[in-house]
N, C-alpha and C. Protein backbone atom coordinates (compact mmCIF):
# COMPACT_ATOMS: atom_id res chain seq x y z
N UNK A 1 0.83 -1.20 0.00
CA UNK A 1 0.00 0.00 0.00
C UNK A 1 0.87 1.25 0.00
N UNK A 2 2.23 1.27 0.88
CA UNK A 2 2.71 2.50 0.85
C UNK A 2 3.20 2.66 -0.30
N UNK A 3 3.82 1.91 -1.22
CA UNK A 3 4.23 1.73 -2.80
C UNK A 3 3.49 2.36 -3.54
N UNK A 4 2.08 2.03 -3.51
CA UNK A 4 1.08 2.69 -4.38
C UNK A 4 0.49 3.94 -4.39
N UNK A 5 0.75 4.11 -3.01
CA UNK A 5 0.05 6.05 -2.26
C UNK A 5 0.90 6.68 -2.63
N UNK A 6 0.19 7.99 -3.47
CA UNK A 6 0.70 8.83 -4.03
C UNK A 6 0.47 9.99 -2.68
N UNK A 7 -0.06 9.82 -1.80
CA UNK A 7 -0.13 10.88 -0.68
C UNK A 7 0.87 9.77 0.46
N UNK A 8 1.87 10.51 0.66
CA UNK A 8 2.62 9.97 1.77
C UNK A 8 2.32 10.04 3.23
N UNK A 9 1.21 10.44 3.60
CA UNK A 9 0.42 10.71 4.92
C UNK A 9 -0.75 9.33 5.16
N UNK A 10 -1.07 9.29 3.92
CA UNK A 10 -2.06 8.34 3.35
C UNK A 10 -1.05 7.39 3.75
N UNK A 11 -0.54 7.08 3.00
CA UNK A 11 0.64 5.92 3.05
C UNK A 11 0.96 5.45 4.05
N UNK A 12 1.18 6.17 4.99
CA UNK A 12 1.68 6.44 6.54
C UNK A 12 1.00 5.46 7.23
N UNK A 13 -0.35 6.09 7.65
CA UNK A 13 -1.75 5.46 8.11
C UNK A 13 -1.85 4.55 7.66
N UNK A 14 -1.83 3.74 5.80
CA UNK A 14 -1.83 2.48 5.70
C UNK A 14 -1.39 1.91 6.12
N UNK A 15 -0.04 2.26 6.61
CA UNK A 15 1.11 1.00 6.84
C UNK A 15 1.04 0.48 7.82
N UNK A 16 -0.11 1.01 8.67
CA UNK A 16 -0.85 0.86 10.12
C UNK A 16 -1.14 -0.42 10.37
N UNK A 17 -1.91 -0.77 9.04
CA UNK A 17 -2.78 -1.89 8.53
C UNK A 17 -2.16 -3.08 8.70
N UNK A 18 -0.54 -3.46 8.70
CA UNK A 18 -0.27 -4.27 8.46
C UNK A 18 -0.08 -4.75 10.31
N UNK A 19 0.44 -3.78 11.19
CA UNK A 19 0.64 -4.11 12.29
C UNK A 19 -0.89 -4.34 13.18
N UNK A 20 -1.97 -3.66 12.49
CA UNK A 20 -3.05 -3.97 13.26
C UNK A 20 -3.45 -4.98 13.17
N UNK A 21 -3.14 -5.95 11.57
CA UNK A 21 -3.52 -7.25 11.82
C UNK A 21 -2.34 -7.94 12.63
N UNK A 22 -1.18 -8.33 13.03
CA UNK A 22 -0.24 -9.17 13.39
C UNK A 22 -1.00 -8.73 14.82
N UNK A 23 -1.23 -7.98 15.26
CA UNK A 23 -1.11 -7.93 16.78
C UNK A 23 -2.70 -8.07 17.02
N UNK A 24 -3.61 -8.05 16.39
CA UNK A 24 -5.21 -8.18 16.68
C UNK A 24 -5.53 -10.16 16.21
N UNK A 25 -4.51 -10.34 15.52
CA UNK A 25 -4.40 -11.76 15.47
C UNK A 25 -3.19 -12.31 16.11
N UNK A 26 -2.63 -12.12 16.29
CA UNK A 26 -1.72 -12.56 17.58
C UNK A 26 -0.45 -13.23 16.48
N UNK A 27 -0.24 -12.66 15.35
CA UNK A 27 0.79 -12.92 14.72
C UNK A 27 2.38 -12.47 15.26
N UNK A 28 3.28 -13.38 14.55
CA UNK A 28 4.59 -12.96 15.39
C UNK A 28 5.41 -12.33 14.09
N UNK A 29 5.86 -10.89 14.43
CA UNK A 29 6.77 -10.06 13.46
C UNK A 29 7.83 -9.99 14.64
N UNK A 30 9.15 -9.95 14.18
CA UNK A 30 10.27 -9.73 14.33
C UNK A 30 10.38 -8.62 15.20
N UNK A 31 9.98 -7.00 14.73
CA UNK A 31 10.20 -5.72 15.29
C UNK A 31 9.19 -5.65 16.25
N UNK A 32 8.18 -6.89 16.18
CA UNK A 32 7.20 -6.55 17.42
C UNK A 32 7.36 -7.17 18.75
N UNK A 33 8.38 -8.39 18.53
CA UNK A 33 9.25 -9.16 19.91
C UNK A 33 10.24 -8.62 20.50
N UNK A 34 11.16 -8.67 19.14
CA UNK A 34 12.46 -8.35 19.69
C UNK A 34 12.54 -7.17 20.79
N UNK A 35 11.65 -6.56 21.00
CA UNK A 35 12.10 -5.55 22.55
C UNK A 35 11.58 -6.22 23.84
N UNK A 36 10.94 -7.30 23.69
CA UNK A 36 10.39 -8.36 24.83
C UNK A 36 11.58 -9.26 25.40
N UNK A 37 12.49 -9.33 24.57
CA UNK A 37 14.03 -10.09 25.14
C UNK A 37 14.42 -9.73 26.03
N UNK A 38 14.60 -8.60 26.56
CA UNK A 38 14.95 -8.06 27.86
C UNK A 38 14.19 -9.09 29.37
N UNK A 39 12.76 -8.57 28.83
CA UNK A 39 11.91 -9.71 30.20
C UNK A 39 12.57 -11.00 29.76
N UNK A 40 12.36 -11.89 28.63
CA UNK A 40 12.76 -13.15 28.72
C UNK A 40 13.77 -13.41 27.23
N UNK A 41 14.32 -14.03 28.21
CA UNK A 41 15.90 -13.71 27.56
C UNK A 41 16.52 -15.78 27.59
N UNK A 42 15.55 -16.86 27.52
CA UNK A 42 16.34 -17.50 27.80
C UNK A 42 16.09 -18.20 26.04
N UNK A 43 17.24 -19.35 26.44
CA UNK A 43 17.54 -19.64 24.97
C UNK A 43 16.10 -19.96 24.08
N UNK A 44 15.63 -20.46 24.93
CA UNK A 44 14.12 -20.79 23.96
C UNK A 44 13.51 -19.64 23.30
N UNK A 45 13.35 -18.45 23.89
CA UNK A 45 12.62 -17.36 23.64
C UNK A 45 13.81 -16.88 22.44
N UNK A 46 15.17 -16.73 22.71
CA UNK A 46 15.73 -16.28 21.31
C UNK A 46 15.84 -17.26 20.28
N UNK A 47 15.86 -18.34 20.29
CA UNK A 47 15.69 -18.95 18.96
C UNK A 47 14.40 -18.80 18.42
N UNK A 48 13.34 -18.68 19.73
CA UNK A 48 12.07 -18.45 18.38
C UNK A 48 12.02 -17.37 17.86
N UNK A 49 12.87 -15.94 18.23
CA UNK A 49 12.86 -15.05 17.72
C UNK A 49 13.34 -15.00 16.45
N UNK A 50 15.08 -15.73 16.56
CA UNK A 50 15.17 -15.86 15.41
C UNK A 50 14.27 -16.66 14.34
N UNK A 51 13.91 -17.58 14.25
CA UNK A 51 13.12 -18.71 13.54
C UNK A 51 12.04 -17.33 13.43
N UNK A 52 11.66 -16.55 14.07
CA UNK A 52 10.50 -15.81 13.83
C UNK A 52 10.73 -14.40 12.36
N UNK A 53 12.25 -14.25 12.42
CA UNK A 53 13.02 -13.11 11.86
C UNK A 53 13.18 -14.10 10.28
N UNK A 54 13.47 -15.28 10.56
CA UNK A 54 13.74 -16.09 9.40
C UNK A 54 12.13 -16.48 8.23
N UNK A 55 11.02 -17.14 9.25
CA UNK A 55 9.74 -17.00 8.42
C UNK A 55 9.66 -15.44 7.84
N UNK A 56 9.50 -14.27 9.16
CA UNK A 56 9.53 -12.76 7.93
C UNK A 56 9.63 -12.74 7.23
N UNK A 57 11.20 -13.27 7.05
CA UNK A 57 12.06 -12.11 5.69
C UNK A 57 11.91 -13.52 4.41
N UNK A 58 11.33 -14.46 4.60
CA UNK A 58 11.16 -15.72 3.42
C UNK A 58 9.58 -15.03 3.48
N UNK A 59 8.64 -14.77 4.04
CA UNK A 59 7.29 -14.28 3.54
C UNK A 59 7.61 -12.87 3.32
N UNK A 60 8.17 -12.09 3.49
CA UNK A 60 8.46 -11.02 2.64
C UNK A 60 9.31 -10.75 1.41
N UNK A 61 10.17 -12.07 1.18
CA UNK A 61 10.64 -11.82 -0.14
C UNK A 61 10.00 -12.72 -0.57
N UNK A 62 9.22 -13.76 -0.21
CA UNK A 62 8.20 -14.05 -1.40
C UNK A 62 7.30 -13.32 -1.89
N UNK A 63 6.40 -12.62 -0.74
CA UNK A 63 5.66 -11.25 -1.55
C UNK A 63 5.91 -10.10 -2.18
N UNK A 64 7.75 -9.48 -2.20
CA UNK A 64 8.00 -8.88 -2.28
C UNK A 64 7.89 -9.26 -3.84
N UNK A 65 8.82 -10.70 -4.50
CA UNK A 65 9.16 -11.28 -5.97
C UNK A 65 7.40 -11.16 -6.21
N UNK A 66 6.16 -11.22 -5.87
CA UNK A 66 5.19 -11.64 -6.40
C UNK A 66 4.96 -10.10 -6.41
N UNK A 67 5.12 -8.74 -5.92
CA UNK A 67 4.56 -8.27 -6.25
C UNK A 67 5.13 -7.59 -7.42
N UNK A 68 6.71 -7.61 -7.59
CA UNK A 68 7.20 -7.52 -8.53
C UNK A 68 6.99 -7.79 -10.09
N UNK A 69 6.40 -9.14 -9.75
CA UNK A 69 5.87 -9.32 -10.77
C UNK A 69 4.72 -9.74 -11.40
N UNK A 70 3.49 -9.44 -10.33
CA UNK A 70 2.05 -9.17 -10.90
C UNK A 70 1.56 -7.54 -10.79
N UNK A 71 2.62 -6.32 -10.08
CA UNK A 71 2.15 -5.13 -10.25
C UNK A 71 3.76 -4.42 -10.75
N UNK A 72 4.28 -4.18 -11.84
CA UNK A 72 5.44 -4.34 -12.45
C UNK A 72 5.96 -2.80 -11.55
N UNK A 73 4.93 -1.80 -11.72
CA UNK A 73 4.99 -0.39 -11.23
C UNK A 73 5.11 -0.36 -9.50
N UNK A 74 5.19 -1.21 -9.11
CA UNK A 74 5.39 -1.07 -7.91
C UNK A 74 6.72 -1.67 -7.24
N UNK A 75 6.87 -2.87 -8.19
CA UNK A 75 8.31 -3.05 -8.31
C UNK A 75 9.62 -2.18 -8.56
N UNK A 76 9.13 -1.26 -9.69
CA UNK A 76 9.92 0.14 -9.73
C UNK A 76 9.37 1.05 -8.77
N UNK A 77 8.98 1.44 -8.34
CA UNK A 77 8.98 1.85 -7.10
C UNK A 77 9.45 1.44 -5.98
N UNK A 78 9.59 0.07 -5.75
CA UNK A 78 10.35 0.19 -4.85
C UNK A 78 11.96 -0.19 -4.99
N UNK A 79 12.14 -0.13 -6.42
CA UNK A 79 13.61 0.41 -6.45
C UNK A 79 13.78 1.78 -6.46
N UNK A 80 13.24 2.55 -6.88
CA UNK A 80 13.46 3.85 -6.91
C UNK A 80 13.77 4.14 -4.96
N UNK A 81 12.85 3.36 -4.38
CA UNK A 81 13.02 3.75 -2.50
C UNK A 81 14.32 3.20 -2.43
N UNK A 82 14.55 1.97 -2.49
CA UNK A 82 15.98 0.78 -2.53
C UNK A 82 16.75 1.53 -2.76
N UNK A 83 16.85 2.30 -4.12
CA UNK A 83 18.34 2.83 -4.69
C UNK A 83 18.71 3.87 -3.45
N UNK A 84 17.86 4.75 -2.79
CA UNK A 84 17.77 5.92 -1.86
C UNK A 84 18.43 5.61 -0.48
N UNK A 85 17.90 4.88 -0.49
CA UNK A 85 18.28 4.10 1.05
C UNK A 85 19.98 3.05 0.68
N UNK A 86 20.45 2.37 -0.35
CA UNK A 86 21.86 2.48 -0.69
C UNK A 86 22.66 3.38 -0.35
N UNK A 87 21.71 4.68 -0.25
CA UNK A 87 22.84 6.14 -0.41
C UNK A 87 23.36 6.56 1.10
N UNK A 88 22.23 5.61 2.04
CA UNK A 88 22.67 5.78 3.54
C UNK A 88 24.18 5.39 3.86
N UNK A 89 24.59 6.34 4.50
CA UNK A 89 25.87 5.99 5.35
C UNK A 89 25.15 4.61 6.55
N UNK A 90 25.97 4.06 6.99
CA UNK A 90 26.18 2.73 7.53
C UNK A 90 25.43 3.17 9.09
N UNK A 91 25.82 4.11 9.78
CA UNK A 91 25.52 5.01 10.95
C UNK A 91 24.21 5.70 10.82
N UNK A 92 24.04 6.24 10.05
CA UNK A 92 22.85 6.54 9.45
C UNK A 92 21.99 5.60 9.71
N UNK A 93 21.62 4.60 8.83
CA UNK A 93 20.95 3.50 8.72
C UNK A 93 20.58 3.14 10.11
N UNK A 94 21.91 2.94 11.16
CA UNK A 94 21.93 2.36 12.20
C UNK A 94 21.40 3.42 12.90
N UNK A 95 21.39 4.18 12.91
CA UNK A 95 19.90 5.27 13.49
C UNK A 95 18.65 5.60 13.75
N UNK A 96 18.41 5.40 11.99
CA UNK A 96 16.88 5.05 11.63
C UNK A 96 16.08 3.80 11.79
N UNK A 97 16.88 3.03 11.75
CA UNK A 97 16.15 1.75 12.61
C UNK A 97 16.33 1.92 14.01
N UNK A 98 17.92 2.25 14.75
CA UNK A 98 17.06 1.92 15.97
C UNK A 98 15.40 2.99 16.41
N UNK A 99 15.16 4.15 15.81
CA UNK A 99 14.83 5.03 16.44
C UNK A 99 12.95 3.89 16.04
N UNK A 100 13.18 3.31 14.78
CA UNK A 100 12.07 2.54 14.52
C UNK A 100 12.01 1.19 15.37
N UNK A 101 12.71 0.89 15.91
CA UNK A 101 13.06 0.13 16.80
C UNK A 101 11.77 0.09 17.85
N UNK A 102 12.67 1.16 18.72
CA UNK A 102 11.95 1.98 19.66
C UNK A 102 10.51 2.27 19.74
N UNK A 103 9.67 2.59 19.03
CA UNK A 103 8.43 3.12 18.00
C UNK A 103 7.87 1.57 18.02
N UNK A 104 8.38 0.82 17.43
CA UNK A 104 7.84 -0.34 17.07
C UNK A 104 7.65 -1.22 18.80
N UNK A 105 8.26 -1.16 19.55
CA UNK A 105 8.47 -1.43 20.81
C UNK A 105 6.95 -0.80 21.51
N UNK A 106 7.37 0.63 21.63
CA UNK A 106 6.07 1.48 22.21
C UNK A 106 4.84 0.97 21.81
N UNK A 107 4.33 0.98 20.22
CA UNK A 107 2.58 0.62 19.15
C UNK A 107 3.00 -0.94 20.23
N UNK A 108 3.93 -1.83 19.96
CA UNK A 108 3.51 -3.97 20.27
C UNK A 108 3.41 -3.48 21.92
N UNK A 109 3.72 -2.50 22.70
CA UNK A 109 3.27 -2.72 24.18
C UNK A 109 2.47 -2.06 24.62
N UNK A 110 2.11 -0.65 23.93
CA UNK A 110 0.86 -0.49 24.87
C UNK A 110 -0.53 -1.03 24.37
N UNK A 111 -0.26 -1.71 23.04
CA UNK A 111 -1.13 -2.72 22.58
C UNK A 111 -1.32 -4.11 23.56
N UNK A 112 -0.14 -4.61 24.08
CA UNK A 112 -0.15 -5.65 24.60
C UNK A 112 -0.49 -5.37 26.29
N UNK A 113 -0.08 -4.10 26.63
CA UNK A 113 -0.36 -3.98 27.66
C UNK A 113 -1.46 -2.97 28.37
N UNK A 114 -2.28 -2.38 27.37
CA UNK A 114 -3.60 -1.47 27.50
C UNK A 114 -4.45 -2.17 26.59
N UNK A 115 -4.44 -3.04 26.02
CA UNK A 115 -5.05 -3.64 25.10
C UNK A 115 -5.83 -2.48 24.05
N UNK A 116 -4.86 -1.42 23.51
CA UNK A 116 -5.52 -0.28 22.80
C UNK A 116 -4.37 -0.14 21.53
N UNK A 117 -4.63 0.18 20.51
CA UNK A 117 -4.79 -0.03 19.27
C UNK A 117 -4.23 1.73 18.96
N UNK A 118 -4.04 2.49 19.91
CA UNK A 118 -3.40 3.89 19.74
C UNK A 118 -2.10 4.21 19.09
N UNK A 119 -1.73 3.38 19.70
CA UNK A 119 0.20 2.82 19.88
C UNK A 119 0.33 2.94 18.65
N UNK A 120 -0.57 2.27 17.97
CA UNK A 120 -0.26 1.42 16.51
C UNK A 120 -0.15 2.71 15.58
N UNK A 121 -1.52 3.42 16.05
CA UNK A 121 -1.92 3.86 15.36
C UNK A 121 -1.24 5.22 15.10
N UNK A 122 -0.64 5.77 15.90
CA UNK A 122 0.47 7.19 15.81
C UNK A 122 2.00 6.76 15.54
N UNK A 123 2.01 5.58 16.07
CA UNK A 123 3.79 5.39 16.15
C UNK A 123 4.02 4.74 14.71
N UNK A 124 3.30 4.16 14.19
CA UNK A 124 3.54 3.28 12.90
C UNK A 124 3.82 5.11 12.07
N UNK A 125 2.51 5.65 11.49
CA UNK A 125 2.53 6.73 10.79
C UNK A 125 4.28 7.31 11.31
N UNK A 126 4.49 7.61 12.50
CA UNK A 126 5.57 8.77 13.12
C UNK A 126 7.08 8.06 12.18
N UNK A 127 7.03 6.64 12.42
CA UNK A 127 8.01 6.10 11.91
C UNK A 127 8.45 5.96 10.19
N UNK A 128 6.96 5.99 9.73
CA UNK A 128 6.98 6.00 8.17
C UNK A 128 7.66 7.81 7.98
N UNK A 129 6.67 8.37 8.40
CA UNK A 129 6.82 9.94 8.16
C UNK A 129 8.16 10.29 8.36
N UNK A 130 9.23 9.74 9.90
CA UNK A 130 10.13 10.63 9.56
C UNK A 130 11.32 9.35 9.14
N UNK A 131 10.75 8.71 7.99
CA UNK A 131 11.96 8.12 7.44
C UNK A 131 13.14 6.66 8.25
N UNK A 132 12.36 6.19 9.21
CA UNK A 132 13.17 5.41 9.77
C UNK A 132 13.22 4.31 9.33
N UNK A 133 13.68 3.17 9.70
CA UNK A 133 13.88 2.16 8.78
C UNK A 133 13.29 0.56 9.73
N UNK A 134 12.58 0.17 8.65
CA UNK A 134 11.75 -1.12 8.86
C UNK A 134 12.73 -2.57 9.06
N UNK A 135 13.21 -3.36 9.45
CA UNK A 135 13.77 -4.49 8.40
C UNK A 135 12.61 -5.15 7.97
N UNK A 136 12.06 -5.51 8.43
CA UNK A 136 10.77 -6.86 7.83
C UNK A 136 10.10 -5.52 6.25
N UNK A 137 9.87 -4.68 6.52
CA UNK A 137 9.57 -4.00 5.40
C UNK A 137 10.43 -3.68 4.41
N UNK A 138 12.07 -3.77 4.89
CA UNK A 138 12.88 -3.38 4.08
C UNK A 138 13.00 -4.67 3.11
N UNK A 139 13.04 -5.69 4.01
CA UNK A 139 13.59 -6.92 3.25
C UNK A 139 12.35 -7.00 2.20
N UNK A 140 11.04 -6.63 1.99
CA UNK A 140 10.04 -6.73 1.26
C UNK A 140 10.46 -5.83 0.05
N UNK A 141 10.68 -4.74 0.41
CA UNK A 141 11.06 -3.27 -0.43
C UNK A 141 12.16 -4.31 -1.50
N UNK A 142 13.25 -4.66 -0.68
CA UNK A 142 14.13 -4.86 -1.86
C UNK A 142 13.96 -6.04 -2.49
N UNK A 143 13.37 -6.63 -2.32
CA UNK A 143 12.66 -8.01 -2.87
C UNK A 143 11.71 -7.77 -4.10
N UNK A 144 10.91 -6.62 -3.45
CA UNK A 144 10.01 -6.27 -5.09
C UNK A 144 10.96 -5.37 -5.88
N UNK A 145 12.17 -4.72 -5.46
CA UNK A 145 12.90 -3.89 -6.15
C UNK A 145 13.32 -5.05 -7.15
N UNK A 146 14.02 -6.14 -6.90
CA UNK A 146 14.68 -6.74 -7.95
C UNK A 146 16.24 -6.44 -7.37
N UNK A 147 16.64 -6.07 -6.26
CA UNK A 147 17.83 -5.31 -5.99
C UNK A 147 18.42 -6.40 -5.25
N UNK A 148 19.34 -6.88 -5.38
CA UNK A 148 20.39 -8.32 -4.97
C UNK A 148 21.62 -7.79 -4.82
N UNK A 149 22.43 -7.42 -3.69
CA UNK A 149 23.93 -7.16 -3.81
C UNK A 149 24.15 -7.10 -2.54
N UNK A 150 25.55 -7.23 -2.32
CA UNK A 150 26.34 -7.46 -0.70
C UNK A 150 25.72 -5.98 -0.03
N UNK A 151 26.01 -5.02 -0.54
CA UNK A 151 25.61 -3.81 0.25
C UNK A 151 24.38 -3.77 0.49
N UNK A 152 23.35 -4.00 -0.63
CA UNK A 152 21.79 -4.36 0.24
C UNK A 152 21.69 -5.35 1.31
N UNK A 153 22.20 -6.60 1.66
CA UNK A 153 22.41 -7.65 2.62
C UNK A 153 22.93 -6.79 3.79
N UNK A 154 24.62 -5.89 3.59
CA UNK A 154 24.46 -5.13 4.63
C UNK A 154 23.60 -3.78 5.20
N UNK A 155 22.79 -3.42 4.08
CA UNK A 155 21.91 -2.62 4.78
C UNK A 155 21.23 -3.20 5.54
N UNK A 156 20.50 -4.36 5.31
CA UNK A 156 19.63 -5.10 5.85
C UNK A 156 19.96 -5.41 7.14
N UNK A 157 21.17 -5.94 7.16
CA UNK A 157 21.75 -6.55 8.65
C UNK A 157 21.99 -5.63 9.44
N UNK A 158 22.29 -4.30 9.25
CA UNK A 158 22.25 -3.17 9.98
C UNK A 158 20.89 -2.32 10.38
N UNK A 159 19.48 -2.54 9.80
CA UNK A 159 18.32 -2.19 10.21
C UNK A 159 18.36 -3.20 11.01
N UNK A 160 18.53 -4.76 10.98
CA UNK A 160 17.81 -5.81 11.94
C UNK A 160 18.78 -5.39 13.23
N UNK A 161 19.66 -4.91 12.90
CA UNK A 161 20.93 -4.79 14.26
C UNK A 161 19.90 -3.16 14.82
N UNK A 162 20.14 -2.51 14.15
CA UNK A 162 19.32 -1.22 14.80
C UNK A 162 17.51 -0.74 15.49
N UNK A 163 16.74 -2.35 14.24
CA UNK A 163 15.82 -2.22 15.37
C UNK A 163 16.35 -3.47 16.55
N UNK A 164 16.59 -3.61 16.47
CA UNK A 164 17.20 -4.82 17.40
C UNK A 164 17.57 -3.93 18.91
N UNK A 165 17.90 -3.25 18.79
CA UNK A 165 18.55 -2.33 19.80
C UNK A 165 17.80 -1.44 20.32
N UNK A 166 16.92 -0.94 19.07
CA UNK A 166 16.29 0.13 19.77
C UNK A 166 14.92 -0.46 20.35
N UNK A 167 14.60 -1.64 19.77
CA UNK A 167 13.08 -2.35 20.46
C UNK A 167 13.55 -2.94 21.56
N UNK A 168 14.84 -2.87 22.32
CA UNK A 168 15.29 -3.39 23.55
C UNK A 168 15.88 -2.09 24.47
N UNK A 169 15.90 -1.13 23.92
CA UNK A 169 16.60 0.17 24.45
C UNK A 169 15.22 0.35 26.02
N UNK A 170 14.15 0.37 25.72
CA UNK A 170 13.54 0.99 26.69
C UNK A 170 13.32 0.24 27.33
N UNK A 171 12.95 -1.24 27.48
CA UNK A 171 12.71 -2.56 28.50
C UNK A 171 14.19 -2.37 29.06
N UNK A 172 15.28 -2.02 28.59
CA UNK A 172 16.32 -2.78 29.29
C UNK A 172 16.46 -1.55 30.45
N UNK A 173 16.77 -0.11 29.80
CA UNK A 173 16.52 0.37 30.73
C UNK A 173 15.50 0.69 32.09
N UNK A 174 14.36 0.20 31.27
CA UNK A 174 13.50 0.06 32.77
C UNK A 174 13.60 -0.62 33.73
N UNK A 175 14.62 -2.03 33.20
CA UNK A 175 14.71 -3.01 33.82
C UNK A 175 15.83 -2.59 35.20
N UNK A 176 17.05 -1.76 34.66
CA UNK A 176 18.16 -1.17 34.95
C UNK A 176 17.42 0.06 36.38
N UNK A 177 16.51 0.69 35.75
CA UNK A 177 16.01 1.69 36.49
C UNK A 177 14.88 0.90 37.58
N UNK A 178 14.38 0.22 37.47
CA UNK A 178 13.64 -0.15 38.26
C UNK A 178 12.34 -0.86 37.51
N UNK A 179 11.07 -1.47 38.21
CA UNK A 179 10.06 -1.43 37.45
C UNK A 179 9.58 -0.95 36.56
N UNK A 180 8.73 -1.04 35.58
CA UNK A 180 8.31 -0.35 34.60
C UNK A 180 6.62 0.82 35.24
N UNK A 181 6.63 0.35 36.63
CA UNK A 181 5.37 0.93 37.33
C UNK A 181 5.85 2.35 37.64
N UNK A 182 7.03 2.14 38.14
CA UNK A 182 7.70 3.14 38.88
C UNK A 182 7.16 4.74 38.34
């Protein structure tokens, strides 16, 4: 949907759509756990994370190749985003994800823990709008791009490293600081 919106606000709000279903069906995305590692941290809980990071990015580059090639224009589009995001410095990158990190952390808990649908609904838009970086969306992006090369792999591994960090940045410190009641 954000591929196709020619209003980037529009776009924003769609992209809502995708987290309101994973978390109103109790689906497991990658950027919506990984800041839960902090509470449980033992080996079981990170391998399903990973195994959880691994289904993603194989159902997102399968949808990514299909949309490539049943909506051809959206495929160029999302090389035209792909080529843009190449142009990131390495630090950079590692910025904009964690800060989506973070964001993505806030919409999966006060969803999980107010059982309200707010979270989703401002922090998804905040994160599209100011440019931060997805992995589970990225790995989709460059999948319908058609875009295959070592430096896309390391962009990639540097959003999963940056939301990685930043969807653990605020549990850990609460953990550090005290309760999360406090």
């Amino acid at each position: 949907m954000f591929l196709a919106c020619e209003n980037r606000y529009v776009g924003a709000v769609m992209f809502s759509v995708a987290l309101l279903c994973i978390c109103l069906k109790g689906y497991a995305l990658f950027t919506g756990k990984v800041g839960f590692i902090p509470e449980k941290h033992g080996r079981e809980e990170f391998s399903v994370l990973l195994l959880g990071l691994l289904g993603n990015a194989i159902g997102t580059i399968l949808g990514g190749y299909l949309i490539r090639a049943g909506l051809p224009k959206l495929g160029e589009a999302a090389e035209t985003l792909c080529q843009a995001k190449l142009l990131q410095l390495p630090g950079q990158t590692f910025v904009r994800a964690l800060f989506c990190g973070i964001l993505m952390y806030l919409a999966v808990s006060i969803y999980r823990d107010q059982k309200n649908v707010i979270g989703i609904l401002f922090c998804i838009p905040v994160f599209i709008l100011s440019g931060f970086e997805h992995s589970i969306a990225d790995i989709f992006y460059f999948a319908a791009s058609g875009i295959v090369s070592v430096k896309a792999f390391g962009f990639l591994w540097m959003v999963i490293l940056g939301n990685s960090v930043g969807g653990m940045l605020l549990p850990a410190v609460s953990m550090i600081g005290g309760s999360k009641n406090d």
